[in-house]
Protein backbone atom coordinates (compact mmCIF):
# COMPACT_ATOMS: atom_id res chain seq x y z
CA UNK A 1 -43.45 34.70 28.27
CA UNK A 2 -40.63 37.10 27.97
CA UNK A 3 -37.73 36.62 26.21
CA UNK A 4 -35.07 38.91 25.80
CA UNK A 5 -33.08 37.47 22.76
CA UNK A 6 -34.55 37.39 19.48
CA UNK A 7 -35.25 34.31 17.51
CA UNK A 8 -33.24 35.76 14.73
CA UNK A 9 -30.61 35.97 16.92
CA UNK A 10 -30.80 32.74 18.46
CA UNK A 11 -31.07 31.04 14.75
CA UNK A 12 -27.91 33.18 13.78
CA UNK A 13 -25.47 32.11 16.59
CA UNK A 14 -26.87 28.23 15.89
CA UNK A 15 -25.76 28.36 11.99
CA UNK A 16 -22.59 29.90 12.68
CA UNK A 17 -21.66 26.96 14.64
CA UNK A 18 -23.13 23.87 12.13
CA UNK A 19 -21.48 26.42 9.18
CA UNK A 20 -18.27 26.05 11.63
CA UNK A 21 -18.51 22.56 12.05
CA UNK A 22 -18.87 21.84 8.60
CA UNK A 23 -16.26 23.72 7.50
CA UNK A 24 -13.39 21.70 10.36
CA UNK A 25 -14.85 17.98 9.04
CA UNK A 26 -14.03 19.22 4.91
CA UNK A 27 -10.88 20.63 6.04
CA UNK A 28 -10.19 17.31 7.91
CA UNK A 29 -11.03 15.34 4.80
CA UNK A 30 -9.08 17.00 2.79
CA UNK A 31 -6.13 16.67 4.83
CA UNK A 32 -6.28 13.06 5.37
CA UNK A 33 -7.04 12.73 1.59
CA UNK A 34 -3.85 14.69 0.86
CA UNK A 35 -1.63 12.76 3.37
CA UNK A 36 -2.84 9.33 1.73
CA UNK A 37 -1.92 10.40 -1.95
CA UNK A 38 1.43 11.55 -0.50
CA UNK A 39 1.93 8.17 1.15
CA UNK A 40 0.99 6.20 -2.16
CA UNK A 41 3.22 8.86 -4.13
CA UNK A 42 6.80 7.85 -2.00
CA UNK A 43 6.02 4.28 -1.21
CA UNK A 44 4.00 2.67 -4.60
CA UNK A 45 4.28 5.66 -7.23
CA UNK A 46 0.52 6.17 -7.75
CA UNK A 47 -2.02 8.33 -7.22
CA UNK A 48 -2.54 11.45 -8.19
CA UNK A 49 0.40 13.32 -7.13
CA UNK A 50 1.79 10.84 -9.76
CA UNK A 51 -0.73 11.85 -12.14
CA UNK A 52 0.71 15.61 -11.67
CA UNK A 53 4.32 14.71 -11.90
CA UNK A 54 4.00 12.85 -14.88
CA UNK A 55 1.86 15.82 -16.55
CA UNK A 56 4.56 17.93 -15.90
CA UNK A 57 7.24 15.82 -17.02
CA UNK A 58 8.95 15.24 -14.03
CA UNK A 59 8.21 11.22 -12.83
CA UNK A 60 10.79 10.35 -10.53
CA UNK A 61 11.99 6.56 -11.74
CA UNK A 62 11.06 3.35 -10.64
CA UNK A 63 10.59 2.35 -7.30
CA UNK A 64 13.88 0.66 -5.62
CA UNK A 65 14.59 -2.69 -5.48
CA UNK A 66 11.30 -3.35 -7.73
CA UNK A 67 13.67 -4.52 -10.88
CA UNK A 68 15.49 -6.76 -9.08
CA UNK A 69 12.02 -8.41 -7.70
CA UNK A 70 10.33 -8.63 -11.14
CA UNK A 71 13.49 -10.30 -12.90
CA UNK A 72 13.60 -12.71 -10.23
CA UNK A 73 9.89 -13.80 -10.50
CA UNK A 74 10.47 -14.36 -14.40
CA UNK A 75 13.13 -16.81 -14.09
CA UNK A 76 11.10 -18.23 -11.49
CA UNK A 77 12.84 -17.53 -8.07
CA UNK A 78 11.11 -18.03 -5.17
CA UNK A 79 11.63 -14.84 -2.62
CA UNK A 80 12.68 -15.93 0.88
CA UNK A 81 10.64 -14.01 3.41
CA UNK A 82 10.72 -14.30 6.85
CA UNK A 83 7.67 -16.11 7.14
CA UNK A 84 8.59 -18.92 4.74
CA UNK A 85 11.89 -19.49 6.63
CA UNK A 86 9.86 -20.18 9.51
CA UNK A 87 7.52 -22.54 7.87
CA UNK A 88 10.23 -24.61 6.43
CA UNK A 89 11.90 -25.13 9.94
């Protein structure tokens, strides 16, 4: 049997490509990991973006509209949602 490329060769080309491969599903990760902190940073001020900010002194202040929620469930308020109008119908 005759071959004309080398196995050394062959094995080369075929580590490149699972090396490759590799390399694309971290990067993916990591960019999906970096989206989902930045989505938990604007909308619930966590994470660790959050973390970062309030190392370096610079936490932004609370999230808007939360005060008014909290105040309302210690004197006992119930929130009117959408859903509980409809129930109550």
């Amino acid at each position: 049997m005759n071959c004309t490329a080398s196995e050394a060769d062959i094995s080369g080309h075929l580590s490149f490509g699972v090396a490759a491969g590799i390399v694309l599903v971290l990067v993916i990760v990591v960019v999906l990991a970096v989206i989902t902190d930045l989505s938990c940073y604007f909308v619930n001020r966590c994470g660790i973006t959050m973390c970062i900010c309030r190392s370096l002194g610079r936490a932004p202040g609370p999230i808007p509209g939360s005060q008014s929620r909290e105040k309302a469930m210690e004197e006992g308020e119930r929130s009117v949602t959408i859903y509980s109008t409809f129930i109550s119908s």
